[in-house]
C-alpha atoms as a PDB file:
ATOM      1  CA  UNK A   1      -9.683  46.263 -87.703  1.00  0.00           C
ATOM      2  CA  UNK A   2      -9.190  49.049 -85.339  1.00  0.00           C
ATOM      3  CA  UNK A   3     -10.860  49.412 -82.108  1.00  0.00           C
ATOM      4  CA  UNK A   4     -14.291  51.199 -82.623  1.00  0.00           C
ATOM      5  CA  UNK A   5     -13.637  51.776 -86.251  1.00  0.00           C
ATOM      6  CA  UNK A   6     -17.736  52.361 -86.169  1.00  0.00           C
ATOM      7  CA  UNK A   7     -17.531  55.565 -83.922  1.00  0.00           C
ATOM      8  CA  UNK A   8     -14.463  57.026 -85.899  1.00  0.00           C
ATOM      9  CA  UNK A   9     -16.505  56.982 -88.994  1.00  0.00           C
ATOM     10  CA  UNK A  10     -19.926  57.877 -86.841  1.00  0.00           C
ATOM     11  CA  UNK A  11     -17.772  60.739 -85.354  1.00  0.00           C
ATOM     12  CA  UNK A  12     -16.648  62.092 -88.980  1.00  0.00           C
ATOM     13  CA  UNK A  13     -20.321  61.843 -90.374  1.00  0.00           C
ATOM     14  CA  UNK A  14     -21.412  63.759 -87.339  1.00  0.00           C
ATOM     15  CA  UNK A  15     -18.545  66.718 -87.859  1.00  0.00           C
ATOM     16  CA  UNK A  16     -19.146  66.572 -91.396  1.00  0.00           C
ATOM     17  CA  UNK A  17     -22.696  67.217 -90.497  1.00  0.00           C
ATOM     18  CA  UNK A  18     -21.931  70.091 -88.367  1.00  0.00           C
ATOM     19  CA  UNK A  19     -20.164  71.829 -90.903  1.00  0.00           C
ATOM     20  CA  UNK A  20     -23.903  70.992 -93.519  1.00  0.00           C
ATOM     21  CA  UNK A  21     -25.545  72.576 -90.248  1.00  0.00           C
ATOM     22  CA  UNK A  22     -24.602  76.092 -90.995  1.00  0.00           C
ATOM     23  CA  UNK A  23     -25.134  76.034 -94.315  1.00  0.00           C
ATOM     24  CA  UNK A  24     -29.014  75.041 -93.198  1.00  0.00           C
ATOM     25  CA  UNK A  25     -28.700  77.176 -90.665  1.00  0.00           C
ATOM     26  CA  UNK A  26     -29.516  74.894 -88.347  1.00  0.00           C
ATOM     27  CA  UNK A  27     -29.655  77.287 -85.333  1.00  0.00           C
ATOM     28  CA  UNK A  28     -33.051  78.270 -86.330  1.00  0.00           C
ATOM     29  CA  UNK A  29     -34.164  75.023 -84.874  1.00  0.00           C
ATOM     30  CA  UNK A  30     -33.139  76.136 -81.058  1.00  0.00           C
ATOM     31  CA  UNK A  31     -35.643  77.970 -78.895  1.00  0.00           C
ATOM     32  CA  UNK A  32     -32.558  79.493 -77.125  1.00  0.00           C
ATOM     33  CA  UNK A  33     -31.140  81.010 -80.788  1.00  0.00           C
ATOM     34  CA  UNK A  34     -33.691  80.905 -83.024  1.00  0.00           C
ATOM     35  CA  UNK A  35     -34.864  84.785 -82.513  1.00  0.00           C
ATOM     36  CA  UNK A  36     -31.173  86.071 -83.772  1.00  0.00           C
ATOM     37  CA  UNK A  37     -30.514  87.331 -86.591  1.00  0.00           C
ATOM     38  CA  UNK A  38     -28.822  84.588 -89.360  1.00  0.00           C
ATOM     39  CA  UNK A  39     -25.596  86.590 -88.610  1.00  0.00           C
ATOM     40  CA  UNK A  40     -25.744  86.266 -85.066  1.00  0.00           C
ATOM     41  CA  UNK A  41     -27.531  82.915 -85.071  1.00  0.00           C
ATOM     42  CA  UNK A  42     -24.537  82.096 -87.422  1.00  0.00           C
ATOM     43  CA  UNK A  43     -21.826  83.507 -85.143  1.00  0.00           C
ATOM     44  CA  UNK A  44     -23.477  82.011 -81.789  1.00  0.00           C
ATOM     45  CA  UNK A  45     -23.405  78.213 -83.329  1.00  0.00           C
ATOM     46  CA  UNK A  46     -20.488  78.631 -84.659  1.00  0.00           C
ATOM     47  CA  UNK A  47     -18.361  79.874 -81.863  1.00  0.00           C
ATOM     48  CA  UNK A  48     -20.169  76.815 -79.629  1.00  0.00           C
ATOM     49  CA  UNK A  49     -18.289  74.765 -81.720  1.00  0.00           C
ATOM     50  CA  UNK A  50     -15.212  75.152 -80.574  1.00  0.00           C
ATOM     51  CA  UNK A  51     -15.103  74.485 -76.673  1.00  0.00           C
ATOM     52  CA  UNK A  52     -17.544  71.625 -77.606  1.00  0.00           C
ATOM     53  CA  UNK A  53     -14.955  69.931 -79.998  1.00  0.00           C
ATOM     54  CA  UNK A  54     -12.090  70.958 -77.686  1.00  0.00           C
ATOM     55  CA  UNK A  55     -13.703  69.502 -75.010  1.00  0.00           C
ATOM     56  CA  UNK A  56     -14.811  66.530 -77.420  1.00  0.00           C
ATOM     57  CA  UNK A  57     -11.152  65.677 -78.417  1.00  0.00           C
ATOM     58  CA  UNK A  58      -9.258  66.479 -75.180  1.00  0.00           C
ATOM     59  CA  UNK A  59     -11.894  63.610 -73.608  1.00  0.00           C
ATOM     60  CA  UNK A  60     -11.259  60.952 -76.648  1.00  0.00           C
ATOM     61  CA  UNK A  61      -7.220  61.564 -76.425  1.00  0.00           C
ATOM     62  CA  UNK A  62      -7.242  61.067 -72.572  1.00  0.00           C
ATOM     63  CA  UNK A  63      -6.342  57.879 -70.531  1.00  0.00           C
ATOM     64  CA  UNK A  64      -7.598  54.356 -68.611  1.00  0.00           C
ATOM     65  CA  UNK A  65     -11.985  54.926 -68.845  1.00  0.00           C
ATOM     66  CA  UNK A  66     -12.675  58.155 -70.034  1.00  0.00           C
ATOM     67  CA  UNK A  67     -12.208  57.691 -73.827  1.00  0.00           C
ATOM     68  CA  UNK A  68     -14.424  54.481 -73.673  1.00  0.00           C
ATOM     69  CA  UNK A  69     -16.896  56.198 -71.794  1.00  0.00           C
ATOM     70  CA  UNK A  70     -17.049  58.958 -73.821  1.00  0.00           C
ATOM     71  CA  UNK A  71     -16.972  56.510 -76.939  1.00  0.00           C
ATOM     72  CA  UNK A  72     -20.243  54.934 -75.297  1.00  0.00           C
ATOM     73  CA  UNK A  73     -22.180  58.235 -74.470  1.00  0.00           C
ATOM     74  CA  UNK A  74     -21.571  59.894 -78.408  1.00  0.00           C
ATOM     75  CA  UNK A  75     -22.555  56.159 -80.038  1.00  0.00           C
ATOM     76  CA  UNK A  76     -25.950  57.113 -78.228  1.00  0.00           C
ATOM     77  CA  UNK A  77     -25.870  60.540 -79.095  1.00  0.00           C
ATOM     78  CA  UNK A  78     -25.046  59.905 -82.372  1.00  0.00           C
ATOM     79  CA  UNK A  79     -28.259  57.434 -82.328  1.00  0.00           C
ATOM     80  CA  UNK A  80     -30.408  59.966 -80.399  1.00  0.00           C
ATOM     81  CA  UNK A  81     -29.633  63.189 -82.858  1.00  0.00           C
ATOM     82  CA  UNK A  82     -30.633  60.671 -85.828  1.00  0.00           C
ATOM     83  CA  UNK A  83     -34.213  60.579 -83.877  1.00  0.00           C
ATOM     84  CA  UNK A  84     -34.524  64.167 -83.363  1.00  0.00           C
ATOM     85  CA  UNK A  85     -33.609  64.915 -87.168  1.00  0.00           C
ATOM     86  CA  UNK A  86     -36.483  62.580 -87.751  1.00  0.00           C
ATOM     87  CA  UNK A  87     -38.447  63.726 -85.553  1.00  0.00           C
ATOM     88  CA  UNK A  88     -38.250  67.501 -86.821  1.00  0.00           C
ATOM     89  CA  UNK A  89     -37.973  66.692 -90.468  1.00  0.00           C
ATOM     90  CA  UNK A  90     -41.580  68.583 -91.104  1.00  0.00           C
ATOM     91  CA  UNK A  91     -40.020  71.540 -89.104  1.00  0.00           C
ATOM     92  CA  UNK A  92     -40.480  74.593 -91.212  1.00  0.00           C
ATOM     93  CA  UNK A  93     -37.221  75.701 -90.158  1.00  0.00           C
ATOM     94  CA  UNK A  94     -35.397  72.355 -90.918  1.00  0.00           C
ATOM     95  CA  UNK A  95     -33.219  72.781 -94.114  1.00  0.00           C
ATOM     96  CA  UNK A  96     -31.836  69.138 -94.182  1.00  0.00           C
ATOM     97  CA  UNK A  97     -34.335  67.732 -97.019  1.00  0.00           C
ATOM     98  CA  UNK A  98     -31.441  66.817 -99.491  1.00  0.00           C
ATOM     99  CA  UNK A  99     -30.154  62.942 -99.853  1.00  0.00           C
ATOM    100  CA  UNK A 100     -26.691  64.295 -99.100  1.00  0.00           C
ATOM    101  CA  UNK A 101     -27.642  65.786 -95.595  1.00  0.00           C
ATOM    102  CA  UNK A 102     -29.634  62.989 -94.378  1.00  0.00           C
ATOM    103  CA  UNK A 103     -26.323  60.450 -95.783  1.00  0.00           C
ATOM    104  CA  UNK A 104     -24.526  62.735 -92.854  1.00  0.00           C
ATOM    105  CA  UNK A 105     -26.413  61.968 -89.329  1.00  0.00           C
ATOM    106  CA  UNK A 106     -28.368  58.774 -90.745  1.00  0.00           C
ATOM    107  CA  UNK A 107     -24.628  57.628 -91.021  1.00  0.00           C
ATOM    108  CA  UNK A 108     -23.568  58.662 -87.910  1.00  0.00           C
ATOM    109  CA  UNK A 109     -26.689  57.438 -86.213  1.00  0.00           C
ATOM    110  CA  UNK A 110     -26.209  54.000 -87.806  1.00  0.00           C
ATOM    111  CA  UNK A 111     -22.551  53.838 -87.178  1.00  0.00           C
ATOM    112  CA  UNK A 112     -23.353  54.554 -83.489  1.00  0.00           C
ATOM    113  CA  UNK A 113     -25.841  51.999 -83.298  1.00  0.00           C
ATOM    114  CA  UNK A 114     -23.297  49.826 -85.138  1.00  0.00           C
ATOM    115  CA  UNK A 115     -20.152  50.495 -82.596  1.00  0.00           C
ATOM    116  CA  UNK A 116     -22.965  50.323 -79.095  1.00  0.00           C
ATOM    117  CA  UNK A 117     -24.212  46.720 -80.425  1.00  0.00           C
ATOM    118  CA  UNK A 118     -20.167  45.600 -80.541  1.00  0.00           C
ATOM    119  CA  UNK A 119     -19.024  46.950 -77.413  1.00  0.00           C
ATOM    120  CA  UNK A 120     -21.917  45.000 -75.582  1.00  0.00           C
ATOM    121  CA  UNK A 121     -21.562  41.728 -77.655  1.00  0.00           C
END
């Protein structure tokens, strides 16, 4: 089995999830965004996207600690956004009520659970 074969698959559930966050418009849910328009609300969290996932990737291709680390600090993430999504889920701007978005970060909250309980057994 590969190495952190949990985060891989948390990782995709959580991109996957990204992409079902614009169709919710999931910007709504920010204090910073949520007074745009849904075109510029659309654009903003959009166009975050990419320096995050550049930065994202550039980190997990790198050498010696910083993948791991970076491995260790999305498996929490990954738990922590799971929280907030509960947390929020009676948010009147939340549109992530369907089966098939909560299959997105409860599986990426459950795979980084999953991959933080290996790499400290």
């Amino acid at each position: 089995m590969p190495d952190h074969l949990f985060f891989v698959l948390g990782f995709a559930f959580l991109l996957t999830h990204e992409m079902d966050a614009i169709r919710a418009k999931e910007w709504r849910l920010f204090p910073v965004v949520s007074h745009l328009t849904d075109e510029a609300g659309y654009r903003v969290f959009t166009a975050a996207h990419v320096p995050l996932y550049a930065l994202l990737f550039w980190g997990l291709v790198g050498v010696g600690a910083g993948p791991s680390t970076l491995i260790l600090v999305l498996d929490g993430f990954f738990v922590v956004h799971l929280v907030l999504h509960v947390v929020r889920r009676h948010c009147p701007a939340n549109h992530f009520a369907s089966p098939f978005s909560w299959t997105l970060f409860v599986g990426a909250g459950m795979c980084g659970g999953i991959d933080l309980l290996l790499m400290v057994s």
